[in-house]
C-alpha atoms as a PDB file:
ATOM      1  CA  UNK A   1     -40.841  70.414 -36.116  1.00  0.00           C
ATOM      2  CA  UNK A   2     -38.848  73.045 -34.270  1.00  0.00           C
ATOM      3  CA  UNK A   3     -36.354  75.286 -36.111  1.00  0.00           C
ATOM      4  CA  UNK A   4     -33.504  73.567 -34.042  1.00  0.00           C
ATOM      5  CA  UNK A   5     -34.702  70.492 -35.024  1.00  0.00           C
ATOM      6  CA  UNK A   6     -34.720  71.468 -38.938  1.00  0.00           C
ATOM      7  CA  UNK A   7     -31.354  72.703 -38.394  1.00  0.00           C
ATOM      8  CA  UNK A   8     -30.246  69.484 -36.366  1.00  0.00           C
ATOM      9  CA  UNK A   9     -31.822  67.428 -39.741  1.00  0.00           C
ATOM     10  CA  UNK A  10     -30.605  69.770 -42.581  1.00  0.00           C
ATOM     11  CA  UNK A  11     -26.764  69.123 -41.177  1.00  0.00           C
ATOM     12  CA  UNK A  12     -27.423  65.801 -41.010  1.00  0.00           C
ATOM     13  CA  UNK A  13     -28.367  65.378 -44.322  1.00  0.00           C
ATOM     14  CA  UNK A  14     -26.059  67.203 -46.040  1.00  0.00           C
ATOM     15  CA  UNK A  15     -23.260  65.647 -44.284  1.00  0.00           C
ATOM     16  CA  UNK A  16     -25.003  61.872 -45.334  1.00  0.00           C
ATOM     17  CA  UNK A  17     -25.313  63.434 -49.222  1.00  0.00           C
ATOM     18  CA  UNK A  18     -21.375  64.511 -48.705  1.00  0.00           C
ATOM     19  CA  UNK A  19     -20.003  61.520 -47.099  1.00  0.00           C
ATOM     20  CA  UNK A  20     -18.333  60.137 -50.491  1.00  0.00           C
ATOM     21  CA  UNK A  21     -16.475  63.243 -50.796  1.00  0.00           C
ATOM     22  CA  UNK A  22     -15.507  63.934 -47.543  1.00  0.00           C
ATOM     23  CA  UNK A  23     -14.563  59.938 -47.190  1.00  0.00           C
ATOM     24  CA  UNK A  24     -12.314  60.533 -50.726  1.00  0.00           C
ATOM     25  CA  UNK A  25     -11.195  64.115 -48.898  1.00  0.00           C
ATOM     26  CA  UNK A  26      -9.760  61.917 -46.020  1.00  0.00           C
ATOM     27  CA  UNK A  27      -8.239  59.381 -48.047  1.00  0.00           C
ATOM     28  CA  UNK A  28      -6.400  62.466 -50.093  1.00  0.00           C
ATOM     29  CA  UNK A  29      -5.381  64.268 -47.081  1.00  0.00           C
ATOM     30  CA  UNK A  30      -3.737  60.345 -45.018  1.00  0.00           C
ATOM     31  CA  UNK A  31      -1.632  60.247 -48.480  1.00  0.00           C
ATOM     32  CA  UNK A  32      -0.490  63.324 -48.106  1.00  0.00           C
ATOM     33  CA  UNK A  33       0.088  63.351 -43.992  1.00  0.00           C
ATOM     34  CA  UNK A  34       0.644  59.845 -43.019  1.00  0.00           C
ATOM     35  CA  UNK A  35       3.729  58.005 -44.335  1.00  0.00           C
ATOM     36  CA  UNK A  36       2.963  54.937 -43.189  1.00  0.00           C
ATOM     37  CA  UNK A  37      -0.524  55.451 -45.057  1.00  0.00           C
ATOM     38  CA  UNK A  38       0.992  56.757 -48.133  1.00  0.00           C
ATOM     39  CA  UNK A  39       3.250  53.428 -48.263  1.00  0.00           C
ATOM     40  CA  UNK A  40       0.528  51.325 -48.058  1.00  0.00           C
ATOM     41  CA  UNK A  41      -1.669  52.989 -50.686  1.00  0.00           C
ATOM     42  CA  UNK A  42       1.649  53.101 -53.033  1.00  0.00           C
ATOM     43  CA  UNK A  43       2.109  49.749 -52.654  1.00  0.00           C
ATOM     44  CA  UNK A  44      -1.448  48.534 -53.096  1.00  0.00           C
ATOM     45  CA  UNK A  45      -1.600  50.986 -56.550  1.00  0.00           C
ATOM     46  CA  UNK A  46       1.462  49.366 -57.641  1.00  0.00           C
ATOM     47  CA  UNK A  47       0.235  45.687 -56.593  1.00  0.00           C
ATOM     48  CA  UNK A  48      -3.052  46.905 -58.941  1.00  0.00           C
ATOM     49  CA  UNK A  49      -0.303  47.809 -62.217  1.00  0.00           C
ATOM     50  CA  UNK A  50       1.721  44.347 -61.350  1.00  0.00           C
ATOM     51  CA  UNK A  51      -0.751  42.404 -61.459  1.00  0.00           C
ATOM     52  CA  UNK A  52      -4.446  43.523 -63.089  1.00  0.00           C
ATOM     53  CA  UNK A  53      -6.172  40.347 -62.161  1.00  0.00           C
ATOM     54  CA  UNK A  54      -6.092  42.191 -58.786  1.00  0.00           C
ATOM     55  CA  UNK A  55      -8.333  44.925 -60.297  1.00  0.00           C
ATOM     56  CA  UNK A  56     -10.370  42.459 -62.106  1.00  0.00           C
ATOM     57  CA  UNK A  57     -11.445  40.515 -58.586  1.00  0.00           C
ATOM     58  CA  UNK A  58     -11.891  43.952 -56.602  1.00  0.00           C
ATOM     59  CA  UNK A  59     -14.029  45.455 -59.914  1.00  0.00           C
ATOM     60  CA  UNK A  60     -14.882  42.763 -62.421  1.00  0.00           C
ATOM     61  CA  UNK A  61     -17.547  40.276 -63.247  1.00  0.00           C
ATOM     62  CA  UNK A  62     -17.364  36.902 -63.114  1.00  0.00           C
ATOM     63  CA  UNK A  63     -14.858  34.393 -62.715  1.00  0.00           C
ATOM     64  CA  UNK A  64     -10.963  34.820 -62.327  1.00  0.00           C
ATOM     65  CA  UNK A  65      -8.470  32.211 -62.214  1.00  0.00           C
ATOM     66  CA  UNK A  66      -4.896  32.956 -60.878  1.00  0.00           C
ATOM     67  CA  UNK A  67      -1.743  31.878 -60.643  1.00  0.00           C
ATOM     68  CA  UNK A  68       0.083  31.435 -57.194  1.00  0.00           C
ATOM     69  CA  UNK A  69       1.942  34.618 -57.707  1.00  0.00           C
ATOM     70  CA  UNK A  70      -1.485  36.012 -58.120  1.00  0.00           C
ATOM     71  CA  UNK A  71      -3.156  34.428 -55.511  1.00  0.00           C
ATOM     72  CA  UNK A  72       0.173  35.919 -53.343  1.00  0.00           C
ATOM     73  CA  UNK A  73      -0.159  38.976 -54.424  1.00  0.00           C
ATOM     74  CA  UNK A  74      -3.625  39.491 -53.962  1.00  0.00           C
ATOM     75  CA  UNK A  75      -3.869  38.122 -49.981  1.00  0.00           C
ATOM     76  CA  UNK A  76      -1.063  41.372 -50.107  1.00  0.00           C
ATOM     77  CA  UNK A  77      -3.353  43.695 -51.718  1.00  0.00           C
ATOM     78  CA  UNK A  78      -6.207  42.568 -49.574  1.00  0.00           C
ATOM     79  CA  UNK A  79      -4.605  42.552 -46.168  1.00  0.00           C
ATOM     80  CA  UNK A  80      -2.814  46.543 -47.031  1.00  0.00           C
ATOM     81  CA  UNK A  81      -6.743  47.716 -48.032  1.00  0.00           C
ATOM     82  CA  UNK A  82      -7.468  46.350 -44.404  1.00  0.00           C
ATOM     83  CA  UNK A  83      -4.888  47.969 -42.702  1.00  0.00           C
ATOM     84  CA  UNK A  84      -5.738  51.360 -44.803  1.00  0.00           C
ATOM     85  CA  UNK A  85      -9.334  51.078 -44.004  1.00  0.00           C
ATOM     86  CA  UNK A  86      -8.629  50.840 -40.200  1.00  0.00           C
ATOM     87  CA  UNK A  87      -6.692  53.746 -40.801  1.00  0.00           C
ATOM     88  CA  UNK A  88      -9.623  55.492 -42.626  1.00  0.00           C
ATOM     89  CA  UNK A  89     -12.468  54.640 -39.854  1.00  0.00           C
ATOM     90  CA  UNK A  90      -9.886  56.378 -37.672  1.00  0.00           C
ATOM     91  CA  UNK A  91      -9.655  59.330 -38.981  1.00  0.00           C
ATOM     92  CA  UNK A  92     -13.406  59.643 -39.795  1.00  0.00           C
ATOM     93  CA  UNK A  93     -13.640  58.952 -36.011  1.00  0.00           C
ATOM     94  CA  UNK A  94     -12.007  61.556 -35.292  1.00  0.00           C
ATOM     95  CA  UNK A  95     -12.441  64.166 -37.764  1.00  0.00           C
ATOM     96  CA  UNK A  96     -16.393  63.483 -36.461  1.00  0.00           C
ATOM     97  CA  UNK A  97     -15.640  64.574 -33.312  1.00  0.00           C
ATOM     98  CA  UNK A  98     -13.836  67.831 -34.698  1.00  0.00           C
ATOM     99  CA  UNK A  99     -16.636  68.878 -36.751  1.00  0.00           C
ATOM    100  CA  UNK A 100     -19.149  68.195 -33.713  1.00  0.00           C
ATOM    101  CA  UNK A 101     -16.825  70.096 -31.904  1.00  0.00           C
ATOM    102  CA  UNK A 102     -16.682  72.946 -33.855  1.00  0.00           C
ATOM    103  CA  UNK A 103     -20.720  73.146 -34.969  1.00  0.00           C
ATOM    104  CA  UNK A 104     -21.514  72.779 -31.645  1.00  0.00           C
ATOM    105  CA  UNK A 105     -19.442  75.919 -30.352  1.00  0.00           C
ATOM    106  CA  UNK A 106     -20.716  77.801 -33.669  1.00  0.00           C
ATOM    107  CA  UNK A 107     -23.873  77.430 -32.252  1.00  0.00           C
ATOM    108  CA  UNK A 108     -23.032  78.290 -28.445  1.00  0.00           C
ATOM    109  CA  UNK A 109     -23.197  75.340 -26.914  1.00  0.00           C
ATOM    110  CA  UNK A 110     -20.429  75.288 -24.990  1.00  0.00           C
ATOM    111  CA  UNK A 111     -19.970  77.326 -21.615  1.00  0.00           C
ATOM    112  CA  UNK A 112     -17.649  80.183 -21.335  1.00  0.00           C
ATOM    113  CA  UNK A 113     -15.224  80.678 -18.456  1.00  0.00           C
ATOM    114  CA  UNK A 114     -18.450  82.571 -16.552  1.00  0.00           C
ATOM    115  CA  UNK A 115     -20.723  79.416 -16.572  1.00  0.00           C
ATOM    116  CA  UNK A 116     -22.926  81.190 -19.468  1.00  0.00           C
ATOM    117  CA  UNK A 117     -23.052  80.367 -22.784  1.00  0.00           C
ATOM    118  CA  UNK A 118     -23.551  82.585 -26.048  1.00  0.00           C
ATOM    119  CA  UNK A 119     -27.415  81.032 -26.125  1.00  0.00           C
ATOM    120  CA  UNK A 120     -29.500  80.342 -22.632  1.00  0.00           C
ATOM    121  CA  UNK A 121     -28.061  81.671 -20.013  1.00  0.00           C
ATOM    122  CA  UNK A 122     -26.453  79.591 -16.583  1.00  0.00           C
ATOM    123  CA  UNK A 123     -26.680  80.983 -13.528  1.00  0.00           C
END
């Protein structure tokens, strides 16, 4: 295997190994930049404290019975993680195509204003 090739698979994997983080990164930085985000995410915590059965059918084992205000209250819960998640896949979209971006004119891909770039030459 070529060195670009290595290189190519090394970024790869280390961005698969730090997907959790950066996912939980993104997450942290909507709540702090997106105030339509940030009232979702409140309102979905404080859905959680209101009523723990939510947490308990999201995390737990086993069966759950619930009540109607329960059963209310977790549709709510359910259909703001949705919305959040579309929100998410959004900004992983495009945070994606900011890192490509920005590796690939670390490594010179990109053309300059001359029609050359840093590595192999135009004419």
């Amino acid at each position: 295997m070529s060195a670009k090739q290595d290189a190519y698979n090394n970024l790869a994997e280390r961005i698969e190994a730090a997907f959790s983080e950066i996912d939980s990164d993104i997450c942290a930085d909507l709540r702090g930049s997106d105030s339509e985000y940030r009232k979702m995410w409140d309102e979905a915590m404080s859905l959680q404290d209101a009523f723990p059965v939510i947490r308990l059918m999201v995390e737990g084992d086993g069966a759950v019975g619930l009540t109607e205000d329960e059963h209310k209250a977790f549709i709510r819960h359910f259909n703001l993680k949705r919305k959040m998640e579309d929100v998410e896949r959004k900004a992983i979209y495009f945070r994606g195509h900011m890192d490509s971006f920005a590796y690939l004119r670390k490594v010179g891909a990109f053309l300059d204003e001359c029609g050359s770039g840093r590595r192999g030459e135009r004419s």
